[in-house]
Structure formats: C-alpha cells, structure tokens
C-alpha atoms as a PDB file:
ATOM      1  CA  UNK A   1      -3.316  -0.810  51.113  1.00  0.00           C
ATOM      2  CA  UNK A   2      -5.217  -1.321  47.372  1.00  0.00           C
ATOM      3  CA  UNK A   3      -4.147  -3.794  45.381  1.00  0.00           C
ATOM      4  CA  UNK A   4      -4.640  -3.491  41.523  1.00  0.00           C
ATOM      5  CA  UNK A   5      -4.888  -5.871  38.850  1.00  0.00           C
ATOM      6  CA  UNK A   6      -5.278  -5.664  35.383  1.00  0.00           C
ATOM      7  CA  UNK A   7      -7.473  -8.022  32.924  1.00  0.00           C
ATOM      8  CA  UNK A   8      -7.074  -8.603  28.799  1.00  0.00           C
ATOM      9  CA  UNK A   9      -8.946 -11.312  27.442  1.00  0.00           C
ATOM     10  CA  UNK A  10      -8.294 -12.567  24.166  1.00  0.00           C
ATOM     11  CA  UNK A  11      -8.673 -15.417  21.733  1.00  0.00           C
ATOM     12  CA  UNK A  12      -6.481 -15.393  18.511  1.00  0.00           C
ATOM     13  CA  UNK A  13      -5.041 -11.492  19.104  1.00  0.00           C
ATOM     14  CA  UNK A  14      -1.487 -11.523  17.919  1.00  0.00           C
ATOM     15  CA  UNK A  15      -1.314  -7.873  19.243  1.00  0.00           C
ATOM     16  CA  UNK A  16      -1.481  -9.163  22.749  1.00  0.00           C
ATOM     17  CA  UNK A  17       2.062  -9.203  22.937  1.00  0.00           C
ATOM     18  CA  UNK A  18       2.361  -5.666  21.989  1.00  0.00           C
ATOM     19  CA  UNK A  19      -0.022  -4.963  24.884  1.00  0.00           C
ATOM     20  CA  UNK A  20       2.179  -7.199  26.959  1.00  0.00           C
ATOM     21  CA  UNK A  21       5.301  -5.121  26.505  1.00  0.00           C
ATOM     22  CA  UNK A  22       3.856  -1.717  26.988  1.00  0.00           C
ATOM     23  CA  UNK A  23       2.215  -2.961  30.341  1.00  0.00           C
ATOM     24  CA  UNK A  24       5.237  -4.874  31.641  1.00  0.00           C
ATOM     25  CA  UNK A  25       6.326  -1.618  33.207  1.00  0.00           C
ATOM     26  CA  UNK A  26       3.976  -0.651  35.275  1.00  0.00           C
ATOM     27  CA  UNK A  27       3.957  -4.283  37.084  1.00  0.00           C
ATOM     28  CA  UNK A  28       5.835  -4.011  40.608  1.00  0.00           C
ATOM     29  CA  UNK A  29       4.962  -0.573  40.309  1.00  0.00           C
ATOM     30  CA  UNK A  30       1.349   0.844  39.651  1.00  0.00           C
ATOM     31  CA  UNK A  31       0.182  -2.843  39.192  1.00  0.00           C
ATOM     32  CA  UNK A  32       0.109  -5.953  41.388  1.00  0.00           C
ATOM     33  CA  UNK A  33      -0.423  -8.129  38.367  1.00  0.00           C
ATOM     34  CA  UNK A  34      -1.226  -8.666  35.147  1.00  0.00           C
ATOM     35  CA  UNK A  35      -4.130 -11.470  33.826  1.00  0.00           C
ATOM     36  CA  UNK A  36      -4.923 -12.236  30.561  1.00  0.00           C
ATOM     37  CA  UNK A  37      -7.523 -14.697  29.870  1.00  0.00           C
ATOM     38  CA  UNK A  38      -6.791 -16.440  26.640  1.00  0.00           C
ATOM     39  CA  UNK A  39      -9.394 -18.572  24.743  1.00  0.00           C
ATOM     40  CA  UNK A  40      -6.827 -19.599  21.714  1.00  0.00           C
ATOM     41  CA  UNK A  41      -6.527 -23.241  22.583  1.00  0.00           C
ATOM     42  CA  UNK A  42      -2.982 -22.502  22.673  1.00  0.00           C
ATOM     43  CA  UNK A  43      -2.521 -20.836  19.655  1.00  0.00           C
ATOM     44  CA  UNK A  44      -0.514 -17.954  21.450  1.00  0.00           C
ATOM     45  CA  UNK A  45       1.775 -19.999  23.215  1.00  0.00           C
ATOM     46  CA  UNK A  46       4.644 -18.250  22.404  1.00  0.00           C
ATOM     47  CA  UNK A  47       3.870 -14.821  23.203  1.00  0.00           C
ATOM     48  CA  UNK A  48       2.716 -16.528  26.728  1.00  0.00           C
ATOM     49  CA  UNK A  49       6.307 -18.226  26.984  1.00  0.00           C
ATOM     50  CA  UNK A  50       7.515 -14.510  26.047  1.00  0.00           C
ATOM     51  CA  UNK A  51       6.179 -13.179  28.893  1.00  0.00           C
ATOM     52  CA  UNK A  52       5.914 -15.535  32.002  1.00  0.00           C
ATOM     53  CA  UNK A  53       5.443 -12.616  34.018  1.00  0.00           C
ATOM     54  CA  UNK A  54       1.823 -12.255  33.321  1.00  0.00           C
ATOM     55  CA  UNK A  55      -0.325 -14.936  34.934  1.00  0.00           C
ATOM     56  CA  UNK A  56      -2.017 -16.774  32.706  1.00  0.00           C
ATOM     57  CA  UNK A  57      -5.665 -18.221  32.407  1.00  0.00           C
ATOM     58  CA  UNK A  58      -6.528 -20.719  29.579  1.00  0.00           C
ATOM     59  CA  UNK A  59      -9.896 -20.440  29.003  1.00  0.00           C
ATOM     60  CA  UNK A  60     -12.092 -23.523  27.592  1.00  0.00           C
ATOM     61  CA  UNK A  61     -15.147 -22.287  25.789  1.00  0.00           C
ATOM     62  CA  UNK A  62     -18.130 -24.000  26.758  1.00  0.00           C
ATOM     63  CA  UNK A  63     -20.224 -26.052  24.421  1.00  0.00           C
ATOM     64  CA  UNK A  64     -22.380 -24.210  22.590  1.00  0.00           C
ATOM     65  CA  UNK A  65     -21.066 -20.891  23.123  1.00  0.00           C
ATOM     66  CA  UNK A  66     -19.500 -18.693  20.158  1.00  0.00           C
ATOM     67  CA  UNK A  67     -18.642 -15.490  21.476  1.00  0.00           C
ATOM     68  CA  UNK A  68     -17.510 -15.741  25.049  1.00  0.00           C
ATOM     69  CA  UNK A  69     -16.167 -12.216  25.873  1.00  0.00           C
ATOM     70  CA  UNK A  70     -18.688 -12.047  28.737  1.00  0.00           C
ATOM     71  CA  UNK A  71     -17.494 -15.490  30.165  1.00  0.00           C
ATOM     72  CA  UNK A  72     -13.620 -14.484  29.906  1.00  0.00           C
ATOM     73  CA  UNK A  73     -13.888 -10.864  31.729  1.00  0.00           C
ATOM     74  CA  UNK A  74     -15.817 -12.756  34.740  1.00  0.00           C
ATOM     75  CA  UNK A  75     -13.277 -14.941  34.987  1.00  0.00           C
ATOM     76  CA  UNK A  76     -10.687 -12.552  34.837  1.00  0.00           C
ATOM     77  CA  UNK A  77     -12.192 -10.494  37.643  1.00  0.00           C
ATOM     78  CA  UNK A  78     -12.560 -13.549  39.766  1.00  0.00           C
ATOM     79  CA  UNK A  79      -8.919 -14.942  39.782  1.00  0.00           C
ATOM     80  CA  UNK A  80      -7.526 -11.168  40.063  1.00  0.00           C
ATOM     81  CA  UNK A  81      -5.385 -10.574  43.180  1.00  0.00           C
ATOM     82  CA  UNK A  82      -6.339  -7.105  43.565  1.00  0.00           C
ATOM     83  CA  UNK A  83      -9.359  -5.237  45.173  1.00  0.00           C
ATOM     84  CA  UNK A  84      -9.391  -2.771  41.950  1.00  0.00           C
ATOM     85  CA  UNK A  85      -9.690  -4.318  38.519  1.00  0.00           C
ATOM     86  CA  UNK A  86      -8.448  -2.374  35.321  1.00  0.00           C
ATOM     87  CA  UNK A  87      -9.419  -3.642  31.957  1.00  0.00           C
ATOM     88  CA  UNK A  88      -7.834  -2.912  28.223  1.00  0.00           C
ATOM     89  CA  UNK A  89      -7.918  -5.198  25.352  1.00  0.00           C
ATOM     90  CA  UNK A  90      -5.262  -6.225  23.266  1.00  0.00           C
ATOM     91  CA  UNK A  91      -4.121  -4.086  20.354  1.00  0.00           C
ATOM     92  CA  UNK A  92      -4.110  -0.894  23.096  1.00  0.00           C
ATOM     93  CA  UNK A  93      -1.149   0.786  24.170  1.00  0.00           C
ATOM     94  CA  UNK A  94      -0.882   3.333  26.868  1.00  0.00           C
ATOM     95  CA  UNK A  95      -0.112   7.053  26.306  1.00  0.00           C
ATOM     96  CA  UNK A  96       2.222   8.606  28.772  1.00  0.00           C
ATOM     97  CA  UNK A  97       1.041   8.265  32.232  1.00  0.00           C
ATOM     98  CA  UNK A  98      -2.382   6.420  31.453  1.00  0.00           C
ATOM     99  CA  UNK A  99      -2.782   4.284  34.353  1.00  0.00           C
ATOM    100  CA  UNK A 100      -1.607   6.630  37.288  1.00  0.00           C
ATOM    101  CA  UNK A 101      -4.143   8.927  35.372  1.00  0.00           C
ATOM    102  CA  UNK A 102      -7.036   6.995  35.373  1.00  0.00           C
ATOM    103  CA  UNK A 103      -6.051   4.862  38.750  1.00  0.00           C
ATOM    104  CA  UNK A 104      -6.098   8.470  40.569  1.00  0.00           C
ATOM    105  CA  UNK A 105      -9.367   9.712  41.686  1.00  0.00           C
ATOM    106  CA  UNK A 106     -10.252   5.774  43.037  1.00  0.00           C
ATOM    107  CA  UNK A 107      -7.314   6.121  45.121  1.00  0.00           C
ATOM    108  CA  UNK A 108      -7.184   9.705  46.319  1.00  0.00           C
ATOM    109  CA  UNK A 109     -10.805  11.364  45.426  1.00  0.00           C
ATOM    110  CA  UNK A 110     -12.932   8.263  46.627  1.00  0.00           C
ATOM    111  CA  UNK A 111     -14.393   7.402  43.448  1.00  0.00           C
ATOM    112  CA  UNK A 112     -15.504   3.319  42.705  1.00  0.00           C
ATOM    113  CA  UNK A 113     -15.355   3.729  39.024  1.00  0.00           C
ATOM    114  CA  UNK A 114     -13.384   5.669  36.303  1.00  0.00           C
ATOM    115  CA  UNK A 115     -12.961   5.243  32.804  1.00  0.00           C
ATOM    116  CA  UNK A 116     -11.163   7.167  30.137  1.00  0.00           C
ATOM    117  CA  UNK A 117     -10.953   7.490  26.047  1.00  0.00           C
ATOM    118  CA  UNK A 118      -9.636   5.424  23.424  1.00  0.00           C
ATOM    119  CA  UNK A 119      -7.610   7.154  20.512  1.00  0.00           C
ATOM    120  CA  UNK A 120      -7.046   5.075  17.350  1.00  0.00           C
ATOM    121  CA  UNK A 121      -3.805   3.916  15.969  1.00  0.00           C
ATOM    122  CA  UNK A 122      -4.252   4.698  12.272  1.00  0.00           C
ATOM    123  CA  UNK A 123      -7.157   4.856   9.970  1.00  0.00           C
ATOM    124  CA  UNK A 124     -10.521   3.696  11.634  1.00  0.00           C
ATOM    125  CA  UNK A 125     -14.183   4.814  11.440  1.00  0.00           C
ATOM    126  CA  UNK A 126     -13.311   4.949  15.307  1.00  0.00           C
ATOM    127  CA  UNK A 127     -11.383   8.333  15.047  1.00  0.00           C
ATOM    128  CA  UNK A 128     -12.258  11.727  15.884  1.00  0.00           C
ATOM    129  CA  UNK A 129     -13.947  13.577  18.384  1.00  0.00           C
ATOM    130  CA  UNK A 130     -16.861  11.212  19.214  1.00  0.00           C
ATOM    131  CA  UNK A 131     -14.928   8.638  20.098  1.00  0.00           C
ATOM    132  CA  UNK A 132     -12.476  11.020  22.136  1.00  0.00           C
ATOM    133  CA  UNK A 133     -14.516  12.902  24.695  1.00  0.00           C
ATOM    134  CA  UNK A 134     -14.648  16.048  25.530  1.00  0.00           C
ATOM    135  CA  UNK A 135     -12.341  17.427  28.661  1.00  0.00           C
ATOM    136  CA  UNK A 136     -15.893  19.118  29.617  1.00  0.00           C
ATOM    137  CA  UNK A 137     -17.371  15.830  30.933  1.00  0.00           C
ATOM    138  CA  UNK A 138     -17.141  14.507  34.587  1.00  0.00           C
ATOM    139  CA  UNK A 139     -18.816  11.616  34.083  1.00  0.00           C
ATOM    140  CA  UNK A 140     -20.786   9.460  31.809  1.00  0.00           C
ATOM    141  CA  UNK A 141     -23.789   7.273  31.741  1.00  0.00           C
ATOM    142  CA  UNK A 142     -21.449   4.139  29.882  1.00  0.00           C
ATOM    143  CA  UNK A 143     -18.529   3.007  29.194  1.00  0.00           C
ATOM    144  CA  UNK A 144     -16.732   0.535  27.296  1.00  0.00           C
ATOM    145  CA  UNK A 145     -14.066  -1.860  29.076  1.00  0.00           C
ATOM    146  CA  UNK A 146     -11.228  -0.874  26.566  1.00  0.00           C
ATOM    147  CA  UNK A 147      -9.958   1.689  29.063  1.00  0.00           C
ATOM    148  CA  UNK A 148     -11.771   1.053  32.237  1.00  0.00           C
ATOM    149  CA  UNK A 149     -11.052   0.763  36.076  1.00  0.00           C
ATOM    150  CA  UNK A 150     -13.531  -0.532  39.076  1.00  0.00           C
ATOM    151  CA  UNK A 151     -13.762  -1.357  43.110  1.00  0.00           C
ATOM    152  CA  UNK A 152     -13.931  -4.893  43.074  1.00  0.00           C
ATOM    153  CA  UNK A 153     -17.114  -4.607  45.437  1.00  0.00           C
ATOM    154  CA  UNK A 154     -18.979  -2.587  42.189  1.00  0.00           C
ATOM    155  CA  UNK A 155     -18.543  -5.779  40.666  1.00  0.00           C
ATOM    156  CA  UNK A 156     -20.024  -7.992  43.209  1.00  0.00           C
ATOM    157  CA  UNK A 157     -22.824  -5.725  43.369  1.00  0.00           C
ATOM    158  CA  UNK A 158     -23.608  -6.006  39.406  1.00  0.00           C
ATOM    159  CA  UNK A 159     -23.205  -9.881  39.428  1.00  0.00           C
ATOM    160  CA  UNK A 160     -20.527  -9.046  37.092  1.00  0.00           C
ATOM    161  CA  UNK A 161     -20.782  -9.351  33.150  1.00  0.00           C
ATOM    162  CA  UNK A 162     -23.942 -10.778  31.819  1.00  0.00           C
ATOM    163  CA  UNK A 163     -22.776 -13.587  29.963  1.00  0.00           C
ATOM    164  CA  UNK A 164     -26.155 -13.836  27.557  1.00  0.00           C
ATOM    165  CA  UNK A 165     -24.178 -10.870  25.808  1.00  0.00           C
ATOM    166  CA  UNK A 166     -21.655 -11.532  22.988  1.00  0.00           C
ATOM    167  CA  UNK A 167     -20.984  -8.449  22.284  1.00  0.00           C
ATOM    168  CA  UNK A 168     -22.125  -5.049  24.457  1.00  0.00           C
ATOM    169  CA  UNK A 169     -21.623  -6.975  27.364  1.00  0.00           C
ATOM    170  CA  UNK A 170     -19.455  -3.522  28.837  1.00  0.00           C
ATOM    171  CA  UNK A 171     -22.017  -1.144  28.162  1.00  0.00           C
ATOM    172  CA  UNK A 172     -24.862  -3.252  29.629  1.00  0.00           C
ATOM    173  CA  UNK A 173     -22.447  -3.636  33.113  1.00  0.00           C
ATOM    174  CA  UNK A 174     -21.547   0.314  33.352  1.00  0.00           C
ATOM    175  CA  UNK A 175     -25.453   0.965  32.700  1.00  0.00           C
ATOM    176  CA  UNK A 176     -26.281  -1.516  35.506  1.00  0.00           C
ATOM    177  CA  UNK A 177     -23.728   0.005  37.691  1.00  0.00           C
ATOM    178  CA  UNK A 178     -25.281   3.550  37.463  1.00  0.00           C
ATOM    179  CA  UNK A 179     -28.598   1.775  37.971  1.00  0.00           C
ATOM    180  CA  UNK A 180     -26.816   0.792  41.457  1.00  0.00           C
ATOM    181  CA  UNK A 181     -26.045   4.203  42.060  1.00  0.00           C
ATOM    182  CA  UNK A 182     -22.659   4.225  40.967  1.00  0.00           C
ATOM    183  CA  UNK A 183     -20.918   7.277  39.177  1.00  0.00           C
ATOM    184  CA  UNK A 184     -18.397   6.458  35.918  1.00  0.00           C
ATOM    185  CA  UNK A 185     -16.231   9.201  36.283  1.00  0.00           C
ATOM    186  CA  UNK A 186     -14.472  10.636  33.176  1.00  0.00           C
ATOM    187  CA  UNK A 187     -10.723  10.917  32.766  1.00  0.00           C
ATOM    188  CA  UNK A 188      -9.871  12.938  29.789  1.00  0.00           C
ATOM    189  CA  UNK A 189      -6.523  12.493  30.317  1.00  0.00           C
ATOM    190  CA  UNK A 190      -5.935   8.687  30.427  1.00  0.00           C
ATOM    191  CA  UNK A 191      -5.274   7.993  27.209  1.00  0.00           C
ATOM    192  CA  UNK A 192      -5.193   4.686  25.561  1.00  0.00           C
ATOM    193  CA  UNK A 193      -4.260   4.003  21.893  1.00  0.00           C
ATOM    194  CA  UNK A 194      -6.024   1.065  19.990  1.00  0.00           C
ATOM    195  CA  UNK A 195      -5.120  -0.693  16.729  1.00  0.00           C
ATOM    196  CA  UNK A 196      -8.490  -1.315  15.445  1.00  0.00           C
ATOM    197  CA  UNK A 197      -7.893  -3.893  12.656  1.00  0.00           C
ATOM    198  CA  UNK A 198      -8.309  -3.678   8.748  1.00  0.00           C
ATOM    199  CA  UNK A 199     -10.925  -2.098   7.432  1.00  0.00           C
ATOM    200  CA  UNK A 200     -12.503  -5.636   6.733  1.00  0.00           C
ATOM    201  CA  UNK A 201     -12.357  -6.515   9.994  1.00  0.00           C
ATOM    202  CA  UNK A 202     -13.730  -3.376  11.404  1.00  0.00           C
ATOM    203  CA  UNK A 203     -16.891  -4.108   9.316  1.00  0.00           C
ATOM    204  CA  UNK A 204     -17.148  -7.823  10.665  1.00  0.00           C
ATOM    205  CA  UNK A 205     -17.196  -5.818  14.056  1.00  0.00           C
ATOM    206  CA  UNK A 206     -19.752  -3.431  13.153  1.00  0.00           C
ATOM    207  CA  UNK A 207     -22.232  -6.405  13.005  1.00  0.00           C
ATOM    208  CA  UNK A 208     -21.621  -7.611  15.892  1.00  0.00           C
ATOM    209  CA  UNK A 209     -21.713  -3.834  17.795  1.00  0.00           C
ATOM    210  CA  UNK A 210     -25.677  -3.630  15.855  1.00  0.00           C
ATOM    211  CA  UNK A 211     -26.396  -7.245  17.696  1.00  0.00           C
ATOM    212  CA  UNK A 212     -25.233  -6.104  21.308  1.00  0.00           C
ATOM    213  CA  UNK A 213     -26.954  -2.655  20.702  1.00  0.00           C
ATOM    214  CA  UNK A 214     -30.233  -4.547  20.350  1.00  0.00           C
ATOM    215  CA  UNK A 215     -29.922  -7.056  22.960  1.00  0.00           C
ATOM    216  CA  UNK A 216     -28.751  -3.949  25.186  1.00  0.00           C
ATOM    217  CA  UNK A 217     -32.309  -2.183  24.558  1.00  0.00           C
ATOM    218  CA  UNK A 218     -34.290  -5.408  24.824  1.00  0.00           C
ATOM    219  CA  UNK A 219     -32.855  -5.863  28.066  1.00  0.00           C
ATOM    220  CA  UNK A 220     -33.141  -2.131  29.349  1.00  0.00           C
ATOM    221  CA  UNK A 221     -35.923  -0.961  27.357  1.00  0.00           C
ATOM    222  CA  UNK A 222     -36.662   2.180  29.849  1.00  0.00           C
ATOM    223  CA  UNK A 223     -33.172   3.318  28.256  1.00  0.00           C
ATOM    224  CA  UNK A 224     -34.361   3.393  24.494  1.00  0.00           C
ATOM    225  CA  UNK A 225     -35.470   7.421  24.574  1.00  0.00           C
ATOM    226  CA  UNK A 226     -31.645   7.884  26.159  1.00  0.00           C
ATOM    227  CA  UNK A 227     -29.781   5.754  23.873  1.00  0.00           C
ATOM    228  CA  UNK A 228     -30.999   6.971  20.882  1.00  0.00           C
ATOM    229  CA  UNK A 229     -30.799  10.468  21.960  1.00  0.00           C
ATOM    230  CA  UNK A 230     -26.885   9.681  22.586  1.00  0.00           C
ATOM    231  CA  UNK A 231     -26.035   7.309  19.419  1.00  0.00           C
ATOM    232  CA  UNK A 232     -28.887   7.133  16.577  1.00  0.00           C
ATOM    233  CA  UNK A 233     -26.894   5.030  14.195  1.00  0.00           C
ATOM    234  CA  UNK A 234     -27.995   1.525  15.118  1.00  0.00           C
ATOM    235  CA  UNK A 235     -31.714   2.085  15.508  1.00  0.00           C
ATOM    236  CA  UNK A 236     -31.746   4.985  11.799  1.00  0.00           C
ATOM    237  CA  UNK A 237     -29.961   2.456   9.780  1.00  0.00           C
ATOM    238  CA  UNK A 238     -32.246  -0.983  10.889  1.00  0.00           C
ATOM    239  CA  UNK A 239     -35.041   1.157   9.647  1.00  0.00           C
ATOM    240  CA  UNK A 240     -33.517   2.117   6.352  1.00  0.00           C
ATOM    241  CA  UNK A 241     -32.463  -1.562   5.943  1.00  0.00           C
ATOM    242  CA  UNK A 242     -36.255  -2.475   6.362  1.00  0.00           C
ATOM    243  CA  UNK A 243     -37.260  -0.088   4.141  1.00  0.00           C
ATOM    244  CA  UNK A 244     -35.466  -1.250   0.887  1.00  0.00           C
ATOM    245  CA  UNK A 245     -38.373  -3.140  -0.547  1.00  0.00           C
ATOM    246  CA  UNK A 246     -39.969   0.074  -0.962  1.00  0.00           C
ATOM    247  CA  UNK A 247     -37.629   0.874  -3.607  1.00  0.00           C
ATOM    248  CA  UNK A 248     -39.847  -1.079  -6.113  1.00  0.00           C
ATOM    249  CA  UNK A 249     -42.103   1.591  -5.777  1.00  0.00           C
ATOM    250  CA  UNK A 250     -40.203   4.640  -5.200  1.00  0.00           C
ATOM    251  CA  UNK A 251     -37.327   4.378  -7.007  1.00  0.00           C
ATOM    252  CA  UNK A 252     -35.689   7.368  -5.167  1.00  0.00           C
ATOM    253  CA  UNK A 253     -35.780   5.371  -1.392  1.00  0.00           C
ATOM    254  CA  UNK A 254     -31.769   4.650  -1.833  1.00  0.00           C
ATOM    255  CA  UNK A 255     -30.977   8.212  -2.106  1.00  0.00           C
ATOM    256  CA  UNK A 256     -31.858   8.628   1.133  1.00  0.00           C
ATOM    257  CA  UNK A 257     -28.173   7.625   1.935  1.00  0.00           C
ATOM    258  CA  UNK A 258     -27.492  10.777   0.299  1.00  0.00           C
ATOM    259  CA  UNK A 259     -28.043  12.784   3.497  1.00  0.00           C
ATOM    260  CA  UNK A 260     -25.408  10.700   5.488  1.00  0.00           C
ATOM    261  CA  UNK A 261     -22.922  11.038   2.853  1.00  0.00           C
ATOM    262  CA  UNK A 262     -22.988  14.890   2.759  1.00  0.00           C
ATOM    263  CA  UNK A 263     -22.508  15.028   6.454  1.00  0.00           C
ATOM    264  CA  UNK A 264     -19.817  13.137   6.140  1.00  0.00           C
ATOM    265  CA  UNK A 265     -18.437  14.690   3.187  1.00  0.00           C
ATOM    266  CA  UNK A 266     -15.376  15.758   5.281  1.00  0.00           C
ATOM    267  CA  UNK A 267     -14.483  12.656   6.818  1.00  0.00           C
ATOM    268  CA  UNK A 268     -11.501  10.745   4.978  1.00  0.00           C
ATOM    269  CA  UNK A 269     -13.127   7.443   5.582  1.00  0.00           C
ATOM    270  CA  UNK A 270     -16.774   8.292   4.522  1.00  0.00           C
ATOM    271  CA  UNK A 271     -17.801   5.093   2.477  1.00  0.00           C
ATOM    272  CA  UNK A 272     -15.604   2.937   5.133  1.00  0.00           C
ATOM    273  CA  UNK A 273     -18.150   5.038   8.117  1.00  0.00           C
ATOM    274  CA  UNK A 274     -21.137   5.001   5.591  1.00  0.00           C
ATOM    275  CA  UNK A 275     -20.576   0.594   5.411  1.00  0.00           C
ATOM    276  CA  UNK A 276     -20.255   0.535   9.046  1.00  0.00           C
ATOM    277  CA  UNK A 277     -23.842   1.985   9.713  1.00  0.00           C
ATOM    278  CA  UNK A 278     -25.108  -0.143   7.389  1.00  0.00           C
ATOM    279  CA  UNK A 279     -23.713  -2.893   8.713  1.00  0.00           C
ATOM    280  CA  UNK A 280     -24.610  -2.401  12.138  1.00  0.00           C
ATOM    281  CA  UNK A 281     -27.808  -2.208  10.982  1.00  0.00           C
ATOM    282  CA  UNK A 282     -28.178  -4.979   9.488  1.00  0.00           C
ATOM    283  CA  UNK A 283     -26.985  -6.591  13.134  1.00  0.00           C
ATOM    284  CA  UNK A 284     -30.003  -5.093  14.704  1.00  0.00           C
ATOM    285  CA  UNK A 285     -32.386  -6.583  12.093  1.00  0.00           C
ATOM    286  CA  UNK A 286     -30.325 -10.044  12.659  1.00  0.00           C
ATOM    287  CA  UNK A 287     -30.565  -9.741  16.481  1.00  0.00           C
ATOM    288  CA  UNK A 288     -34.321  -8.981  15.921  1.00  0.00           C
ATOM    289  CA  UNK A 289     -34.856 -11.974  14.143  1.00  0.00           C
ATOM    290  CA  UNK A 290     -32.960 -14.343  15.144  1.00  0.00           C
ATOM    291  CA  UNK A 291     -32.314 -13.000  18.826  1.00  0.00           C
ATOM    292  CA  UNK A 292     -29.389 -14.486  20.831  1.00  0.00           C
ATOM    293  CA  UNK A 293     -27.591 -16.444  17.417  1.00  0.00           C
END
C-alpha cells in the first residue's frame, strides 16, 4: 500500500496558509500527510496554530548559510511518512483534480517520477505557453519542484538536493535523476496555479534564477550545448551585460535590445520580461565572479 506525503518549505511566505487550505482536502484522502518546513523563526506562528493538522518542522538555518532552500526540501523528504514525496511551494493552489492527476501514472502505469505545469495567478513574466507545456510532451529532461512528485527510492539514489545550490537546486536534482536513468514524465493535466509576487519581487527572483543557472552549468558542463538549446536567456543576456563598455565606441551597442523588444512586442508585460533577462543576466556575471555568494 503507497503512502504519500507532501512537502512546502518556506521562510516568511504569508501565502502558505492559502496553500494550507486548498491542500487540507486531500489529507485522509489522496494524502497521508502534509509537511511544511518553515525557516521563519516563528514568524508564521499563527497560520501554523491555524492549521495543526499539518506537521510541522521548524527549521534553524545554519551559520553561514543565506539561502537554504536546498537544506529545507532534504529535510522535508527525510521526516516524510510516505514512500512517494510530492512537492509545491507556497503561493500554489491546485486546479481541479491536480494531485490524483499527477499521483496517477506512479501508482497505476509504474512510473518513479512525474511532474506537471505551473499556470500563473495574475500578471507575471511567468505566463504563457513556455511556461505551460505542451499536451504533446511525455516527458522532459527537468523539472522544477513547484509541481512535482517522486519514489522515495529516486531520492536515495540522487543523494537528494545538493545543498551548495541556493537557487536551481530542482533542476540540478531532476537532471541528476535522468543521469540515473530515470524518466520525468509529463502531466499536462495537473495543473497548479502560482501567485508569483509583485513585479519587484519577481525581478529580485530573476537574479537569483541567473545565479543557479550558472552554478547548474558549472556543475554539469556536458549539459551547456542542451541547455542553451532549450532556454538561451541566461547565457544571451550575461554576454550583452559584458558587452556594455563597448558602447564608448559604438554608440549603437544598446540598440541591440531592440531585437528582444520587437519579439516581444505582443507580450503585455514586455519591459517587466525585457528587466527580467537583464537581470538574470546580471546573476550569471555575479555567480561568475563571485561564485557561491
């Protein structure tokens, strides 16, 4: 008989309790239990005494550690009940029948890993198609943990999450589980909904998502010809970034960004997506320099 449970981490997310709610149902019923990892230092206290029904983990972030996303998942997986592990983040909220969805072809087809797309709640330079899937695809070579299922014993296998990673850390563990042999299949259909932030705070992420996209390659360079094939953005913008001083002798180098902008010319948030890139850019060129800080 499987057992599942489910993991959120968190430190300071006020939407957890949103989260909480919409998964309260399935506990008892698709779910053995529910695990969030917290690393708030008791700043969400009362959303925990809100819902005692979740167990509970405080985290204590080791010394000298800033981003411990890593750290929290591991220990989340470790302390779970179950012999399948499902992971969301808070802010998400599942569509209609998103767990049975993407819980299904583990328990009846065989399979160790699934995963499935992430639709945005509101404006985000995370909407649209790219971010959706396609209903085409039965698997894929990564996946992020927002919407993500796993054996247990897939996880042993991996060592878990490398915890050198502050951010990335779920694409660098579904890349090392297909390097194991295992398959992340796609479910179109298990759909969960994510509040992305403000518009400043997507930016703030963007950084960090240009940091874990470097340390990802540095770690796995015999991926680089793949991952830029499947997401350019990181690696174009770095190398626009570097270029700037070459604007003191050709004036024109800036309207380079031109290009971009036309492409995007149809997009509603095309100087919040335009930002982004350059952003994460600049998080490359940081990770480059100043690698691990």
């Amino acid at each position: 008989m499987n057992s599942t449970s489910l993991v959120v981490v968190s430190k300071d997310e006020r939407l957890l309790g949103e989260t909480l709610q919409a998964l309260k149902p399935f506990v008892g019923h698709v779910l053995s239990e529910v695990l969030v990892v917290d690393a708030s230092n008791g700043a969400l206290d009362d959303i925990r005494v809100s819902h005692e029904w979740a167990r509970w983990i405080d985290y204590v972030q080791p010394p000298g550690v800033r981003t411990t996303i890593a750290h929290q998942r591991n220990v989340g997986v470790r302390n779970a009940e179950g012999d399948i592990v499902v992971f969301t983040d808070s802010g998400c909220l599942p569509e209609d029948g998103w767990l049975e969805r993407l819980l299904a072809p583990i328990l009846e087809e065989g399979e160790t890993v699934t995963c499935g797309p992430a639709r945005a709640i509101g404006k985000s330079v995370y909407s649209g198609v790219h971010w959706w899937g396609t209903a085409e695809m039965e698997y894929v070579p990564m996946a992020p943990t927002i919407n993500l299922a796993f054996r247990r014993e897939a996880f042993d296998v991996v060592g878990g999450f490398d915890e050198s990673f502050g951010s990335a850390e779920d694409i660098d563990f579904t890349w090392r589980l297909t390097d194991a042999g295992y398959r992340l299949r796609w479910v179109q259909d298990a759909v969960i909904q994510h509040d992305w932030g403000t518009p400043e705070r997507q930016l703030r992420r963007a950084f960090f998502y240009g940091k874990g996209a470097c340390r990802l390659l540095r770690k796995h360079p015999q991926r680089i010809p793949e991952a830029v094939k499947q997401n350019s953005v990181p690696a174009v913008y770095a190398i626009f970034l570097l270029g700037l001083p070459l604007t003191l002798k050709w004036r024109w180098y800036p309207l380079l960004l031109l290009w971009p902008i036309w492409r995007q010319r149809k997009d509603e948030l095309r100087w919040l997506v335009l930002l982004d890139h350059l952003i994460m850019g600049a998080g490359v060129l940081h990770e480059l320099l100043r690698p691990g800080t």
